[in-house]
Protein backbone atom coordinates (compact mmCIF):
# COMPACT_ATOMS: atom_id res chain seq x y z
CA UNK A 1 0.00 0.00 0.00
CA UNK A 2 2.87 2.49 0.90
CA UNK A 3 4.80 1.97 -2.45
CA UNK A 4 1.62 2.03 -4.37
CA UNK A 5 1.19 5.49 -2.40
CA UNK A 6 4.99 6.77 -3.22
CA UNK A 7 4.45 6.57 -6.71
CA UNK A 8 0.86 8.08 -7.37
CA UNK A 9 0.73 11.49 -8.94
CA UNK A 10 0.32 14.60 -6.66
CA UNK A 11 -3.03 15.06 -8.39
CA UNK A 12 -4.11 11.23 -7.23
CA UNK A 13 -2.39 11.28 -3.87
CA UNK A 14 -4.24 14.50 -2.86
CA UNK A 15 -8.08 12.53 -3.79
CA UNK A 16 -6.54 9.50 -1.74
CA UNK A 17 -5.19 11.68 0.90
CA UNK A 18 -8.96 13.42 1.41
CA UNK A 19 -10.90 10.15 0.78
CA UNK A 20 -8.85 8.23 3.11
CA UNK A 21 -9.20 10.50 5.76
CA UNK A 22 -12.69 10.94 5.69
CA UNK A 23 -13.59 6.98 5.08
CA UNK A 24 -11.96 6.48 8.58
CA UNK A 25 -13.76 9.43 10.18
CA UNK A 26 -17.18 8.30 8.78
CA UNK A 27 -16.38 4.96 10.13
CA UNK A 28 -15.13 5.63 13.43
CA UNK A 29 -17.77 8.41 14.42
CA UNK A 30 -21.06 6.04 14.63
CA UNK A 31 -18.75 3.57 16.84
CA UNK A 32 -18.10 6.28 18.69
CA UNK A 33 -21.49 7.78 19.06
CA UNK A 34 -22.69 4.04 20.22
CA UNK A 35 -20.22 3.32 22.88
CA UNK A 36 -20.87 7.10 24.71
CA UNK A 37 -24.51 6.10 24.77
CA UNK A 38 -24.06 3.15 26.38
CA UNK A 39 -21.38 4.49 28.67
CA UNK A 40 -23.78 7.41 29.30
CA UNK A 41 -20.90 9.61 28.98
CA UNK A 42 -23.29 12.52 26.82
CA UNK A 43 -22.96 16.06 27.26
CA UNK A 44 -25.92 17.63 29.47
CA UNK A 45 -27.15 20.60 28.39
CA UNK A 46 -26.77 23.94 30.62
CA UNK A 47 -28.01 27.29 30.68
CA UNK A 48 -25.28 28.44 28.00
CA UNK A 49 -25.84 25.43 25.80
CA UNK A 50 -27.51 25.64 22.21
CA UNK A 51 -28.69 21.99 22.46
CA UNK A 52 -31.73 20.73 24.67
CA UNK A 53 -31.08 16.87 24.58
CA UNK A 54 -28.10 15.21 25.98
CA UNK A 55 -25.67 14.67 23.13
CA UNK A 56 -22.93 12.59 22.59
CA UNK A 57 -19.28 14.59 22.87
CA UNK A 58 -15.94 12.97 22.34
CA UNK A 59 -16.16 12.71 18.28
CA UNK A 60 -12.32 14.11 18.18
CA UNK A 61 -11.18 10.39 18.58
CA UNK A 62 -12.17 9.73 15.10
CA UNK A 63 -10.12 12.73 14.01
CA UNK A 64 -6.81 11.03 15.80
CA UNK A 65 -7.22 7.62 13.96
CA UNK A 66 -8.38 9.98 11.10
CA UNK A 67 -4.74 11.91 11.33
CA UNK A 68 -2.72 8.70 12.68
CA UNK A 69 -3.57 7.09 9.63
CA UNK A 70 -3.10 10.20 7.66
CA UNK A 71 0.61 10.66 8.91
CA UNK A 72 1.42 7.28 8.06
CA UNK A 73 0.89 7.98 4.21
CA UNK A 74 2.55 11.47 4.30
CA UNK A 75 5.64 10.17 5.34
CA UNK A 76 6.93 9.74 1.98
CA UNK A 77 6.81 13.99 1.68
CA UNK A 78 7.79 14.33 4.92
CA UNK A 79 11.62 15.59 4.21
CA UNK A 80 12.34 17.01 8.06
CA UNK A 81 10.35 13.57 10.13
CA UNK A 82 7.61 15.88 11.53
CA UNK A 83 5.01 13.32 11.33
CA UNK A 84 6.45 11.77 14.21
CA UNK A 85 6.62 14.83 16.14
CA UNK A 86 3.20 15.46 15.25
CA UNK A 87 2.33 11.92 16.36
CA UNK A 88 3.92 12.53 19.97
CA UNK A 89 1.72 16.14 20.20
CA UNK A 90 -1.72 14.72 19.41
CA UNK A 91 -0.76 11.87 21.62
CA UNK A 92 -0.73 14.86 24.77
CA UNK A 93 -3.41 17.18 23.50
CA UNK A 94 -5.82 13.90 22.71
CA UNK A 95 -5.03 12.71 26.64
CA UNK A 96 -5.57 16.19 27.99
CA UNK A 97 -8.70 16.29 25.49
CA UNK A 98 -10.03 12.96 26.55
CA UNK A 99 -9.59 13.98 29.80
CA UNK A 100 -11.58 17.22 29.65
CA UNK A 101 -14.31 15.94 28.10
CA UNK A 102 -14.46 13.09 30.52
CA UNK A 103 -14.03 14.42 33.99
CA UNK A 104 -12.96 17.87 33.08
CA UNK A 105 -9.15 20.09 33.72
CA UNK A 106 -8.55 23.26 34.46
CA UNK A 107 -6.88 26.07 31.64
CA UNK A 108 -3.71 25.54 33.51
CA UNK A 109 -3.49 22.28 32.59
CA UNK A 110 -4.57 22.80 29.47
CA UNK A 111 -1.87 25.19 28.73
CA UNK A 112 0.81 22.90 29.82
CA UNK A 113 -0.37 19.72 27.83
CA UNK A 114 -0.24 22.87 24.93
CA UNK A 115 3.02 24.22 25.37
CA UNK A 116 4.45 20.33 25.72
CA UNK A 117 3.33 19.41 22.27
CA UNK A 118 4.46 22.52 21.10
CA UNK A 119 7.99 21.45 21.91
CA UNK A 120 7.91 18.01 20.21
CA UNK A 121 6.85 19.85 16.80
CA UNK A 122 9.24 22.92 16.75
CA UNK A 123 12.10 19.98 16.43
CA UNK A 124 11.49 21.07 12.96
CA UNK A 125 13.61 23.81 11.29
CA UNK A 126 10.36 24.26 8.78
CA UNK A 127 8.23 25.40 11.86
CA UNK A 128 10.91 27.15 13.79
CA UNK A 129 10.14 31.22 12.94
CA UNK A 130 14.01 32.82 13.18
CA UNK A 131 13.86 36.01 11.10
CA UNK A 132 11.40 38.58 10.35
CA UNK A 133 13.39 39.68 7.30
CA UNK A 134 13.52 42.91 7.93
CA UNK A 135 9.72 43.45 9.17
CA UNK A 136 9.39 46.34 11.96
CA UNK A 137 13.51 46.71 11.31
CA UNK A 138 13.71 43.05 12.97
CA UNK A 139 15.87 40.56 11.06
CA UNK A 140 17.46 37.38 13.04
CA UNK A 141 15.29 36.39 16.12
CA UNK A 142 17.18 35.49 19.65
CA UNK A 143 16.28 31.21 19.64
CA UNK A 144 14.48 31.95 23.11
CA UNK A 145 11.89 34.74 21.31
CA UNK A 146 11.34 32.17 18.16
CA UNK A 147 10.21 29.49 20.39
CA UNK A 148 8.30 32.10 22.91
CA UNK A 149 6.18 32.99 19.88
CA UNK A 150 6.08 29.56 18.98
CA UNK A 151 4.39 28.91 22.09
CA UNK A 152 2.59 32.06 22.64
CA UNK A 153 0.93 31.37 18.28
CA UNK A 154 0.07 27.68 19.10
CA UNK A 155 -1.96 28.92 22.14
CA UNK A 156 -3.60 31.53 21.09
CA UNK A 157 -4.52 29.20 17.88
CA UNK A 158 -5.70 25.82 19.91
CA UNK A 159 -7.97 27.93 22.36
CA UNK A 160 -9.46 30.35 19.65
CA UNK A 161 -10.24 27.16 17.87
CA UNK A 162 -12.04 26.22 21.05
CA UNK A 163 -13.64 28.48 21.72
CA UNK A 164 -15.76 29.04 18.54
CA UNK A 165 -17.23 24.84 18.63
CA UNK A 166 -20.30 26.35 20.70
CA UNK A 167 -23.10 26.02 17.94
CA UNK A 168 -23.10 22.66 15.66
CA UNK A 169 -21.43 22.60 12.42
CA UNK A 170 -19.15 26.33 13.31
CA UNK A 171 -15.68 24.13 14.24
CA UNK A 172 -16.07 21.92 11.07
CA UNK A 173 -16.70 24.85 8.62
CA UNK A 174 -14.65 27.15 9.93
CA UNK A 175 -11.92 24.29 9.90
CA UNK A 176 -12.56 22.88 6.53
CA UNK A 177 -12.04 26.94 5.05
CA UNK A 178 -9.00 27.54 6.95
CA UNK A 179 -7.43 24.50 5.70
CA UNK A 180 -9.02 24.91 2.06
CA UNK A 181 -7.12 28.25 2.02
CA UNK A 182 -3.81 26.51 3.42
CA UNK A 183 -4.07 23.49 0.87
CA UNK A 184 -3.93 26.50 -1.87
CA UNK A 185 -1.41 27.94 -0.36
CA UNK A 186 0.53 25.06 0.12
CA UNK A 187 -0.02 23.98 -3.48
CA UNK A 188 1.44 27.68 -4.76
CA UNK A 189 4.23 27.03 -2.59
CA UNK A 190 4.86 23.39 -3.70
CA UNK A 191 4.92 22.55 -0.27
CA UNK A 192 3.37 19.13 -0.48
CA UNK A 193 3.30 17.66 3.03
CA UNK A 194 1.46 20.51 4.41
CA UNK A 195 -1.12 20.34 1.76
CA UNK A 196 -1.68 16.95 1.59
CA UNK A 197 -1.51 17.33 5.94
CA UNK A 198 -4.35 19.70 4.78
CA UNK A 199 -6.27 17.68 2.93
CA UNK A 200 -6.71 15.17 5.24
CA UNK A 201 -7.95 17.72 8.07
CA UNK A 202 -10.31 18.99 5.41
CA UNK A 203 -11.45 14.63 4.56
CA UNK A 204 -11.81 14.10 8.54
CA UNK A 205 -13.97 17.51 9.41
CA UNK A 206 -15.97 16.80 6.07
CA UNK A 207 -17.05 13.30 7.39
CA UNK A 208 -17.50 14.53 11.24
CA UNK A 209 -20.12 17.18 10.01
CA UNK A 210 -22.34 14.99 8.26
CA UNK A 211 -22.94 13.25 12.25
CA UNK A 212 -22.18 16.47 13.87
CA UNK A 213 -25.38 18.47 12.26
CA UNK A 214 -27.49 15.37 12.43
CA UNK A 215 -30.60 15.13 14.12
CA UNK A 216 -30.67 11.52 14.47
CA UNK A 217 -27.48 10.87 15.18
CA UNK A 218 -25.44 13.99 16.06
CA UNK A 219 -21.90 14.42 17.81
CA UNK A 220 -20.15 16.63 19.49
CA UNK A 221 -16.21 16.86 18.54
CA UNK A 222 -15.51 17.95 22.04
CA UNK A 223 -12.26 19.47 23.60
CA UNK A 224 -10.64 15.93 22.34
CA UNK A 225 -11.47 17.13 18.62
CA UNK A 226 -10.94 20.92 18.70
CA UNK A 227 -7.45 20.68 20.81
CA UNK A 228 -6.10 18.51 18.00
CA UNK A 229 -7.79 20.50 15.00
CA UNK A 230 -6.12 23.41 16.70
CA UNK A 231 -2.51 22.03 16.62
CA UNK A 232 -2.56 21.33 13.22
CA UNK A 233 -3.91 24.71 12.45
CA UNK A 234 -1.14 26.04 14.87
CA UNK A 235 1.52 24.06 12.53
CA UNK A 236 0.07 24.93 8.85
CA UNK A 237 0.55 28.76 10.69
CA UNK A 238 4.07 28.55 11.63
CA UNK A 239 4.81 26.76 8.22
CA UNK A 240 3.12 29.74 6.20
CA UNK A 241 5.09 32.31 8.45
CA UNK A 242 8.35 30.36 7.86
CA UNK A 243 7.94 30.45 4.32
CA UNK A 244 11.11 31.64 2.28
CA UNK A 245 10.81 34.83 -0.28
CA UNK A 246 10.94 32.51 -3.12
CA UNK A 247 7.98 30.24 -2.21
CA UNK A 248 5.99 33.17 -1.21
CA UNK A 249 6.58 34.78 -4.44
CA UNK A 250 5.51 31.93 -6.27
CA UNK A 251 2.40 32.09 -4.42
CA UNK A 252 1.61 35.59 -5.44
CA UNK A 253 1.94 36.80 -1.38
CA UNK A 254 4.65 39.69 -0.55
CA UNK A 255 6.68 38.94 1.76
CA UNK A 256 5.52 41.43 4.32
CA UNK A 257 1.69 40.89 3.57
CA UNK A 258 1.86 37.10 5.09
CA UNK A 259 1.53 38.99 8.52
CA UNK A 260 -1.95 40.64 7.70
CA UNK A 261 -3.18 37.07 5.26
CA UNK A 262 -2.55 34.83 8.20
CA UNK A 263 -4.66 36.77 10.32
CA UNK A 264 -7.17 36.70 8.12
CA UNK A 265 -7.02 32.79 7.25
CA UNK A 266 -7.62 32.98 11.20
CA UNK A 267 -10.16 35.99 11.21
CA UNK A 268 -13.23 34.57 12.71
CA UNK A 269 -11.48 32.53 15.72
CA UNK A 270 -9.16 35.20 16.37
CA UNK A 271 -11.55 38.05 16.24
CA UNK A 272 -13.81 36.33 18.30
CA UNK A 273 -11.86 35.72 21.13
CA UNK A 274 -10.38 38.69 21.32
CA UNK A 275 -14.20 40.61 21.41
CA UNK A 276 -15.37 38.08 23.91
CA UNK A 277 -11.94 38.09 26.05
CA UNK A 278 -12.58 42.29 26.05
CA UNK A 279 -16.15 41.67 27.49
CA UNK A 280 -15.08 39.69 30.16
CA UNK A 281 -12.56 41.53 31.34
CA UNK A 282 -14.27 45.17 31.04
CA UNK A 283 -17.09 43.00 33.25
CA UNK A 284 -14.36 42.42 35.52
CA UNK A 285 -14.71 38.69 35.12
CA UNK A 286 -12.02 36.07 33.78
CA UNK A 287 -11.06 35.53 29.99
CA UNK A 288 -12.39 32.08 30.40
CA UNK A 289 -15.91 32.94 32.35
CA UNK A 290 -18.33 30.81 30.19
CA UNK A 291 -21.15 32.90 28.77
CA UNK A 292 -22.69 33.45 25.30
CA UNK A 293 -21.07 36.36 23.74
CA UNK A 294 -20.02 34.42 20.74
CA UNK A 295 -20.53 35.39 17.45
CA UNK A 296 -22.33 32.04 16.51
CA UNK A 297 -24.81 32.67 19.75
CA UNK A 298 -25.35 35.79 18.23
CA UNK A 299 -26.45 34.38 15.04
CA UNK A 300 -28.41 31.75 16.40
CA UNK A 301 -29.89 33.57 19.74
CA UNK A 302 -30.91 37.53 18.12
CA UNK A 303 -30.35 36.76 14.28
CA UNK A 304 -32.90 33.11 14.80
CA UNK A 305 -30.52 31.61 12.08
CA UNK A 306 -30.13 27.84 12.45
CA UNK A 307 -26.90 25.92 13.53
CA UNK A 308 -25.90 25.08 10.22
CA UNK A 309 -26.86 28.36 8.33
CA UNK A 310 -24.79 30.33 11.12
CA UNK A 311 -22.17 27.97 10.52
CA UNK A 312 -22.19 28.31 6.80
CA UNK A 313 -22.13 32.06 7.13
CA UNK A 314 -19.07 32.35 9.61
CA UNK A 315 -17.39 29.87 7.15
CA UNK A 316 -17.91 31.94 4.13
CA UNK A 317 -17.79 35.26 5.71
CA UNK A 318 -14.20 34.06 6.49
CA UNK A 319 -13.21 32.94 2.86
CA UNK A 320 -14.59 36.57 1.33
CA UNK A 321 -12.50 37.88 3.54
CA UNK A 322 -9.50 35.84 2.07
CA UNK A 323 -10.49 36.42 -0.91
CA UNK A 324 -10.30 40.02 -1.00
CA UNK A 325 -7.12 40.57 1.00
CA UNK A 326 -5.49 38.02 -1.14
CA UNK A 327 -6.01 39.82 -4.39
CA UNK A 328 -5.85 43.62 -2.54
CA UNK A 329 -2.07 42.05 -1.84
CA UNK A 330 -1.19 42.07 -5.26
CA UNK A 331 -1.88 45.84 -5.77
CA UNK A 332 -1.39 47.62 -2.92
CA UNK A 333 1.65 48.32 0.05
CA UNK A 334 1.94 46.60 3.19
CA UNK A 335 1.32 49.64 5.53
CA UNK A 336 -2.10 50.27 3.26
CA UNK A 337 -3.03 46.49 3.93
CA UNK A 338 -2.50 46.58 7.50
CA UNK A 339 -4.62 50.01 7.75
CA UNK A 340 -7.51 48.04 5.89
CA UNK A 341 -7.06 45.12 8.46
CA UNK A 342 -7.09 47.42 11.03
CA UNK A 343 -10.75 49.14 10.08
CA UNK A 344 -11.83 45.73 8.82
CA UNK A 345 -11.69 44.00 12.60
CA UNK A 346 -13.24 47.64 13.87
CA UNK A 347 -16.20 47.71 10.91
CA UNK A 348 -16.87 44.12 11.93
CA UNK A 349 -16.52 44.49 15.61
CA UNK A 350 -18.85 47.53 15.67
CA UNK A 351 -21.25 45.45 13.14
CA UNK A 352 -21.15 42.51 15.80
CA UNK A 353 -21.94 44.86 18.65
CA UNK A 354 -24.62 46.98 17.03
CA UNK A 355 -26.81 43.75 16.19
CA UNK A 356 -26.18 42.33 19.80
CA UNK A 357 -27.43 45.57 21.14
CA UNK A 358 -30.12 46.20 18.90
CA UNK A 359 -31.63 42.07 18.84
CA UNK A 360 -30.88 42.32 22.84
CA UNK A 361 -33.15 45.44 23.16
CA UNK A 362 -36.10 44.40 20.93
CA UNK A 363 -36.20 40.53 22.86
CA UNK A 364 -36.15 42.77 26.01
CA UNK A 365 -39.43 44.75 24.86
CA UNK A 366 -41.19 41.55 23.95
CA UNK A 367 -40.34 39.80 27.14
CA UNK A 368 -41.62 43.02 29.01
CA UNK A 369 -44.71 43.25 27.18
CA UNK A 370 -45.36 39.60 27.97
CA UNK A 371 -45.23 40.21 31.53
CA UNK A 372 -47.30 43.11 31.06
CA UNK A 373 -50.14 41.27 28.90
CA UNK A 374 -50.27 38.50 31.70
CA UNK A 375 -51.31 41.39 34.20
CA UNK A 376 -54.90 42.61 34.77
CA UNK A 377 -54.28 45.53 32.96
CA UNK A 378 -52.72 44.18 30.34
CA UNK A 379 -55.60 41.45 29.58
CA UNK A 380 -58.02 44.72 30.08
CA UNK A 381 -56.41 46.84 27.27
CA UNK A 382 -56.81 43.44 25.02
CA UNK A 383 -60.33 43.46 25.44
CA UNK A 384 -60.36 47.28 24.50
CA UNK A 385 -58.47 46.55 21.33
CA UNK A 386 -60.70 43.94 20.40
């Protein structure tokens, strides 16, 4: 199977690549969905849930055979041996993840499991950021700041990527665009093992969200699913920052511009973490106070969109975005792109807030006015009107 593998096309290995990957997700997830139910290990519903019915979590296992098995085919691309560093970090985060969604830990520990797989997979000079190249007058980077921002990107990455599985379907599309746009990337860049590594994200999400925005049989990916997802987004993000001049070139990106196009590859997790996170803390509560802030509650709570159109929206809402920073890079400066970044997170910040505000208000009126037509008077003025 391997040789057969080595010696298919690029075109052929990347329709293997996605199949395989999402054959052994769509196998794994119904196996999984029947043990939790007889295990009774489902998640119950709170007061900051979007589901009513106890639901089965934990669907992030089939993404580790998904990836295990995945690794195993890529090794023939993989020039530096990451896979097996990979191997070794979604080996911690799917403990810590199991974990979590079993019995539950606490951020600290989830930080630590974090920063320890984030060691194994900067062993790898193609993840390891040392030079800015001149950005913000910085050229060669001290080796303690390139793995301190190593740490402090993989992070921020893994828990924005959290943080946004609150409504079903809004992990998977997101995922699937992010790593669409890095497979493209990584095809421009003939960088082969981190598109086929995205292809195979993209196979194993694809197969997940047919269960996960099921009625019948729907699954939650849990903090097992979105810790790993996040890694690998975390990696395919310090690969696109590390890329050379050359390869960036190729790709039609200036040099400088990757800066402002990886934030927007990342725009709806990191923009919505950082709008919650300001919340919280201007409520003088912690960063990681539960509560539902979120864009997709948003959508789903004031907007009355459904999971999956919510979902669909976030997902293509993030591609536009892509799409138009990606071609406004070809024709205009660096310091003009990172001005139009700038009042693109305000516009959609204020757009966010306005619609919270304005939904919030209006649900308030109609819950007073149903108080107030349950009252004497209130059933008296009826009667008047009729």
């Amino acid at each position: 199977m391997q040789y057969i593998y080595n010696n298919l096309s690029l075109e052929l290995l990347s329709v293997f690549v996605i199949l395989q990957s999402f054959v052994v997700s769509y196998l794994v997830v119904p196996r999984i969905i029947a043990i939790v139910k007889i295990k009774n290990l489902m998640d119950d519903p709170n007061q900051r849930s979007s589901h009513k019915e106890k639901t089965p979590t934990m669907g992030g296992v089939a993404f580790f055979a998904s990836l295990l098995s995945s690794l195993y085919f890529l090794q023939a691309h993989d020039s530096q041996r990451l896979s097996l560093s990979l191997v070794i970090g979604l080996l911690i985060l799917f403990y810590i993840g199991i974990k979590d969604d079993l019995v539950g830990v606490t951020p600290k520990t989830k930080i630590i499991g974090q920063i320890l797989a984030f060691v194994f997979v900067m062993d790898s000079a193609e993840l390891s950021i040392d030079t800015f190249n001149g950005f913000l007058g910085i050229y060669e980077l001290p080796l303690w700041f390139s793995y301190a921002l190593g740490v402090f990107i993989i992070i921020s990455i893994v828990n924005a990527y959290n943080l946004i599985d609150g409504i079903n379907g809004s992990a998977s599309m997101v995922g699937i665009m992010i790593f669409g746009i890095f497979a493209f990337v990584f095809y421009q860049t003939e960088d082969y093992y981190f598109l086929l590594l995205s292809l195979s994200c993209i196979g194993c999400l694809a197969a997940f969200l047919r269960y996960n925005i099921s009625k019948k049989k729907s699954i939650f990916m849990g903090d097992t699913g979105s810790l790993l997802i996040g890694l690998i987004i975390g990696v395919c993000t310090l690969r696109f920052l590390n890329l050379p001049v050359d390869r960036l070139v190729a790709a039609d990106i200036k040099y400088y511009n990757k800066f402002v196009l990886i934030f927007i590859i990342l725009f709806i997790p990191f923009v919505d973490t950082m709008r919650v996170f300001l919340i919280r803390i201007l409520k003088h509560r912690s960063p990681f106070f539960a509560d539902r802030n979120h864009i997709h509650h948003i959508m789903i709570d004031y907007m009355e969109l459904s999971h999956v159109q919510a979902s669909l929206l976030l997902a293509l809402f993030n591609l536009l975005a892509f799409v138009f920073f990606y071609v406004a890079n070809l024709y205009i400066s660096t310091i003009t792109l990172f001005v139009i970044l700038g009042l693109f997170i305000i516009a959609t910040t204020l757009l966010v807030f306005y619609y919270n505000r304005s939904f919030a208000v209006r649900r308030n009126k109609q819950r007073i006015q149903k108080i107030l037509d349950q009252t004497p008077i209130g059933r008296k003025k009826k009667r008047k009107h009729k």
